[in-house]
Protein backbone atom coordinates (compact mmCIF):
# COMPACT_ATOMS: atom_id res chain seq x y z
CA UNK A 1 48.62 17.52 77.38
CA UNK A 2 49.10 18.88 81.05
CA UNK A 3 52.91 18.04 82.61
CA UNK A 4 53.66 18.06 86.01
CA UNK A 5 54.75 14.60 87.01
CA UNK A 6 53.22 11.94 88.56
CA UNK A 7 51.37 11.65 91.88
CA UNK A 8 53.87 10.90 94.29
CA UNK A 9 53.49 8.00 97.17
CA UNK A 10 51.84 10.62 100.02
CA UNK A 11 49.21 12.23 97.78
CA UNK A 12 48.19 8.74 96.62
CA UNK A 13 47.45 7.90 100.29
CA UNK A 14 45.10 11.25 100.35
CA UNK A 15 43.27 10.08 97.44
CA UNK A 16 39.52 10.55 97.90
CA UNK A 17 37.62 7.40 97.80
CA UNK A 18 36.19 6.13 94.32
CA UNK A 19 38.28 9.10 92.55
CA UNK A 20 39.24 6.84 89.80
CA UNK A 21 35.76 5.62 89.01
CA UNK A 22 34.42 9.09 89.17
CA UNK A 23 37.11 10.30 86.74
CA UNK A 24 36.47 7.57 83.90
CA UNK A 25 32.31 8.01 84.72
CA UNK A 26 33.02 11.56 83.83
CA UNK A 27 35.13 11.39 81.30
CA UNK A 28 33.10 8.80 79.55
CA UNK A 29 30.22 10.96 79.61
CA UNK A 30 31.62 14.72 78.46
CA UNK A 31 35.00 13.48 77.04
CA UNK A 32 37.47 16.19 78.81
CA UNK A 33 35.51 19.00 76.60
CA UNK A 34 37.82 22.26 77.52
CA UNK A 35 34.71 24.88 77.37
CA UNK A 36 36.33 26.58 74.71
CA UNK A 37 39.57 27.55 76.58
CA UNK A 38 42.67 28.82 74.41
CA UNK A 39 46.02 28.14 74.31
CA UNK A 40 47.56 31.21 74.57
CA UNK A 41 48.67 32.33 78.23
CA UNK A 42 47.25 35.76 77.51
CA UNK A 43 44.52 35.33 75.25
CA UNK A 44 43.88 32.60 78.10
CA UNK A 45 43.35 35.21 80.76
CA UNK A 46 41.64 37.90 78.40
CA UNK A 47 38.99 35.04 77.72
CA UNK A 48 38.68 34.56 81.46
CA UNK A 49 38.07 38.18 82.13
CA UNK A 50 35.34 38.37 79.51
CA UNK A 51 33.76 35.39 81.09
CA UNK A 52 33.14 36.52 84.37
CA UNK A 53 29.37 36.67 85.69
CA UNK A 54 27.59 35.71 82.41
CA UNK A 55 26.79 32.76 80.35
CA UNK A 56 28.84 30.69 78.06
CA UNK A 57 27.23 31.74 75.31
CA UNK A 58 27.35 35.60 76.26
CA UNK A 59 31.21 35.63 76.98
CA UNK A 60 32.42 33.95 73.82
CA UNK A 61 30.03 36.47 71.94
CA UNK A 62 32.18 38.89 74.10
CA UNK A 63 35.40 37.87 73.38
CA UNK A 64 34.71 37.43 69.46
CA UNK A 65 33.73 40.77 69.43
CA UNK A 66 36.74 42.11 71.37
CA UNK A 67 38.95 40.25 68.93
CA UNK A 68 36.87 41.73 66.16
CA UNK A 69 37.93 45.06 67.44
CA UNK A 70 41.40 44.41 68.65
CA UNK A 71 42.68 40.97 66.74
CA UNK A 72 46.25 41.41 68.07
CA UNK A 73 47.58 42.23 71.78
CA UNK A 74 49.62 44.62 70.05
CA UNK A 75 46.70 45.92 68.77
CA UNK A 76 45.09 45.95 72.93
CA UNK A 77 48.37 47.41 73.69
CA UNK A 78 47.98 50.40 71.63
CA UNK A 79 44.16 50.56 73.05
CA UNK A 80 42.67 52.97 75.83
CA UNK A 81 40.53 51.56 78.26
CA UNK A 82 37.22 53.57 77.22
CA UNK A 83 37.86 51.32 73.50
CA UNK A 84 38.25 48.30 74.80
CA UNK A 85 35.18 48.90 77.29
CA UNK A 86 33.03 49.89 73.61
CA UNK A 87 34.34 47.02 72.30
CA UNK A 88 32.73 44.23 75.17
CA UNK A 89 29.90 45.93 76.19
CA UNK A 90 27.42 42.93 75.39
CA UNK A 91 29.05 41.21 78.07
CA UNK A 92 27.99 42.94 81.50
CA UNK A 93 30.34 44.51 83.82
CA UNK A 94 32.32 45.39 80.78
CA UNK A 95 34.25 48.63 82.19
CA UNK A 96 35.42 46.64 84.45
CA UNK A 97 36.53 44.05 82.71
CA UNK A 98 38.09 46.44 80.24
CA UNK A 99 39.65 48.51 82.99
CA UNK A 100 41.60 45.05 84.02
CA UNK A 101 42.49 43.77 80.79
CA UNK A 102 43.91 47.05 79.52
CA UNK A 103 45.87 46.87 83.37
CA UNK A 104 47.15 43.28 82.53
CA UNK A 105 48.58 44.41 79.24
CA UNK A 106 50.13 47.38 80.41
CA UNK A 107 51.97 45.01 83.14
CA UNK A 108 52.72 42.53 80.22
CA UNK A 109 54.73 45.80 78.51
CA UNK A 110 56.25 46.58 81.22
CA UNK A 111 57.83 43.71 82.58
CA UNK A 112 58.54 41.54 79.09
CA UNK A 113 58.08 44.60 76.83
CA UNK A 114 55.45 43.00 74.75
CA UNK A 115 52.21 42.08 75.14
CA UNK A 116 52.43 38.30 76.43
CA UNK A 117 52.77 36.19 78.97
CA UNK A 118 54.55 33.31 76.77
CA UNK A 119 57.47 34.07 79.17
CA UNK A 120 56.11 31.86 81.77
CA UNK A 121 56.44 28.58 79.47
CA UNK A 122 59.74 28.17 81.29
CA UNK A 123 59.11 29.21 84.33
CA UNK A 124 58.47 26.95 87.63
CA UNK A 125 54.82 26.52 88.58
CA UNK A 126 55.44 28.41 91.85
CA UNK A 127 56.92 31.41 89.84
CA UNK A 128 53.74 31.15 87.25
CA UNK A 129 51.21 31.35 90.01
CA UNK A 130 53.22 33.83 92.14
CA UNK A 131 53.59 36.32 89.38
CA UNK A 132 50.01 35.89 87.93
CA UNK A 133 48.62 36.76 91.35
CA UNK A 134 50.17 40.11 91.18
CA UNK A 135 48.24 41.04 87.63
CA UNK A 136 44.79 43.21 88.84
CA UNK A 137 42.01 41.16 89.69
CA UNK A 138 43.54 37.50 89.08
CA UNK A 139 43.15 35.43 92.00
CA UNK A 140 43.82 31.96 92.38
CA UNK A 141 41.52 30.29 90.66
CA UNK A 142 42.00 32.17 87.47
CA UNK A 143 45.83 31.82 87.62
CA UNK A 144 45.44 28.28 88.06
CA UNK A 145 42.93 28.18 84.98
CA UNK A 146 45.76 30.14 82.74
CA UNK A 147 48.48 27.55 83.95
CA UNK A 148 46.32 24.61 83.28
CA UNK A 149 44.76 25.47 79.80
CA UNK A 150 47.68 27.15 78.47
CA UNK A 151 50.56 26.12 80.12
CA UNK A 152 49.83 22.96 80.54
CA UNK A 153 50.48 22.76 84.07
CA UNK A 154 49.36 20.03 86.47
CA UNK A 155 46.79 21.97 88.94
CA UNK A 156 43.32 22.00 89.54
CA UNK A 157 41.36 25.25 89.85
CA UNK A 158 38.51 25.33 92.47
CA UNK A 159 35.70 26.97 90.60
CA UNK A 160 31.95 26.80 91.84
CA UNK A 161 31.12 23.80 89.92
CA UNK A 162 34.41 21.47 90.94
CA UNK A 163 33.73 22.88 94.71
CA UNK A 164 29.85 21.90 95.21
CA UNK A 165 30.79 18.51 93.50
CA UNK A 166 32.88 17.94 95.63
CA UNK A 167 30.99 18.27 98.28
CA UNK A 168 28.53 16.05 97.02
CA UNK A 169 31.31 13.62 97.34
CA UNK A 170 32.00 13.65 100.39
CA UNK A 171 35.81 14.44 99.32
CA UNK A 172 36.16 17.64 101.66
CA UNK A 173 33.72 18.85 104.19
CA UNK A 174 31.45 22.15 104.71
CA UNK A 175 32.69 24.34 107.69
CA UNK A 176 31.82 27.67 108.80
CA UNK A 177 34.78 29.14 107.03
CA UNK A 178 34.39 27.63 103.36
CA UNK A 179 30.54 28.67 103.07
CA UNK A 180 29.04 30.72 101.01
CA UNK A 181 31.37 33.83 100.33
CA UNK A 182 33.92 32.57 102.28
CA UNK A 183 37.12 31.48 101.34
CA UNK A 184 37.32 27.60 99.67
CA UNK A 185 40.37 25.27 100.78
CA UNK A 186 41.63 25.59 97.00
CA UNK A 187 44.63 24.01 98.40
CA UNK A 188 43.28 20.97 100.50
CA UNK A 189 41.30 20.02 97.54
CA UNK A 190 44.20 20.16 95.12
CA UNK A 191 46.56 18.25 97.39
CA UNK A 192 43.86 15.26 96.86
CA UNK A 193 43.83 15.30 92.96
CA UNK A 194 46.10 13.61 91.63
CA UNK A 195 48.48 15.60 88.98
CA UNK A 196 47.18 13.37 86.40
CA UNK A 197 43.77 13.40 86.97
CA UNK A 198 43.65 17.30 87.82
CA UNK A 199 43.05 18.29 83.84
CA UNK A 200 40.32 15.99 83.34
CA UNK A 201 38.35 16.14 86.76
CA UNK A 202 38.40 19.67 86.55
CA UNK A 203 36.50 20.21 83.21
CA UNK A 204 34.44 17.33 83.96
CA UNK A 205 33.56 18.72 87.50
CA UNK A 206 32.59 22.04 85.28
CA UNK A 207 30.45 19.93 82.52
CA UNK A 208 28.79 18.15 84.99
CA UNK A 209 27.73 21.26 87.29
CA UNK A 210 26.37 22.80 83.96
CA UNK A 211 24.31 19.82 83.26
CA UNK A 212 22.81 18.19 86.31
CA UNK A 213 24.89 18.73 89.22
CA UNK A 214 23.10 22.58 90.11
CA UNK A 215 23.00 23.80 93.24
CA UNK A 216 19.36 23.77 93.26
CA UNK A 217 17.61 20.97 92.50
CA UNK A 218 19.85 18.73 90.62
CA UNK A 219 19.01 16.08 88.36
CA UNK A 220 20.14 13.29 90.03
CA UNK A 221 18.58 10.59 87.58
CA UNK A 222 20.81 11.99 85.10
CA UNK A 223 24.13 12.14 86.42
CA UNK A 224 26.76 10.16 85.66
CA UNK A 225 27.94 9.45 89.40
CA UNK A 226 24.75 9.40 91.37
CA UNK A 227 25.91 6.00 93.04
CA UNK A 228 29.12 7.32 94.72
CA UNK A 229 27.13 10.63 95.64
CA UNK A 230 27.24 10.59 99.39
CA UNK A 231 24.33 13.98 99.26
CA UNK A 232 21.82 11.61 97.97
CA UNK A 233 19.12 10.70 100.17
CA UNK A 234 19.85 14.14 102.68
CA UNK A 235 18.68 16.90 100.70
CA UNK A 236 14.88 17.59 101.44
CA UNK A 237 12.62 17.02 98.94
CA UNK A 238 10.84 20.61 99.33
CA UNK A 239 13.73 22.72 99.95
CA UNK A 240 17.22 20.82 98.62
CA UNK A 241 20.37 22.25 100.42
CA UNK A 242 22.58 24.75 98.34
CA UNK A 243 26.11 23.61 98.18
């Protein structure tokens, strides 16, 4: 269950159009499925890492097979970065994923003198983000994705999926500074979530991008929400637009 309070009167008024009807559609159709996520801050962020740039199925065969070598962050602790890079190599990019995750354990023993990040249970949200942003390679989006799926915290990460659906909707705009490569408003987008709707939309939004909702050619018979899709009926036939 994600805390964080409820939406207060101002970020009510910002609520998109139709977000409440888009949230049941969704959640009617993939049932707040959490792709697998864990509930352990650090194991959390581990299973992040060995996600990056492949497929679901590759990146939980990854992290199996990391925990296979290493079942314990005490047991990653004791580890050398050349081991832990043997032990993920199925999963692409893997020293550099293994350089990073033996990083982000070392910082774990050296600030709370254990492997873990349990710590931040009772911290503020502001403190959790702020501190997660200074472990190597975690950005926004992935320290928002640790708070939210393991500490049950009431933000929405921006990832590809929850961005070009977004879009679609109409509930933020495409500028010369968000496109391709360029930063996303993470922010803007989160003020106009709702706390209690951020959980849900957000692995819906990820379901749904999976399924029909691809950046080429979606499948727009299938989806869920095609009626309060404002991209309907403006992407050419012959060569759709990639949001």
């Amino acid at each position: 269950m994600v805390s964080g309070g409820g939406a207060s009167a101002q970020m009510a008024t910002r609520m998109p159009a139709h977000l409440v009807e888009v949230a049941r559609s969704l959640r009617q159709r993939y049932g707040d499925f959490d792709h697998y996520n864990l509930a352990d801050p650090l194991d959390e962020l581990i299973f992040i890492i060995c996600s990056t740039r492949t497929t679901e199925r590759g990146y939980r065969e990854t992290y199996r097979a990391l925990r296979s070598r290493f079942p314990t962050n005490k047991d990653l602790a004791r580890a050398r970065a050349h081991d832990i890079a043997e032990a993920i190599q199925r999963g692409g990019l893997f020293a550099k994923k293994a350089n990073q995750i033996h990083a982000i354990v070392g910082a774990c023993m050296r600030r709370f003198g254990e492997p873990s990040l349990d710590a931040l249970r009772s911290w503020s949200d502001t403190e959790c983000e702020r501190f997660l942003l200074t472990l190597p390679g975690v950005g926004k989006k992935v320290a928002r994705c640790v708070m939210l799926y393991a500490l049950g915290r009431a933000v929405f990460p921006v990832d590809q999926h929850c961005w070009r659906v977004s879009l679609r909707l109409g509930w933020i705009r495409q500028t010369r500074r968000n496109r391709s490569g360029s930063p996303r408003d993470e922010e803007r987008l989160q003020e106009k979530v709702p706390p209690a709707y951020r959980f849900s939309l957000h692995v819906n939004m990820i379901s749904l991008g999976r399924d029909c909702c691809k950046p080429l050619n979606p499948d727009c018979a299938r989806c869920p929400i095609t009626a309060l899709c404002r991209k309907i009926g403006v992407r050419s036939a012959s060569r759709p637009r990639v949001v």
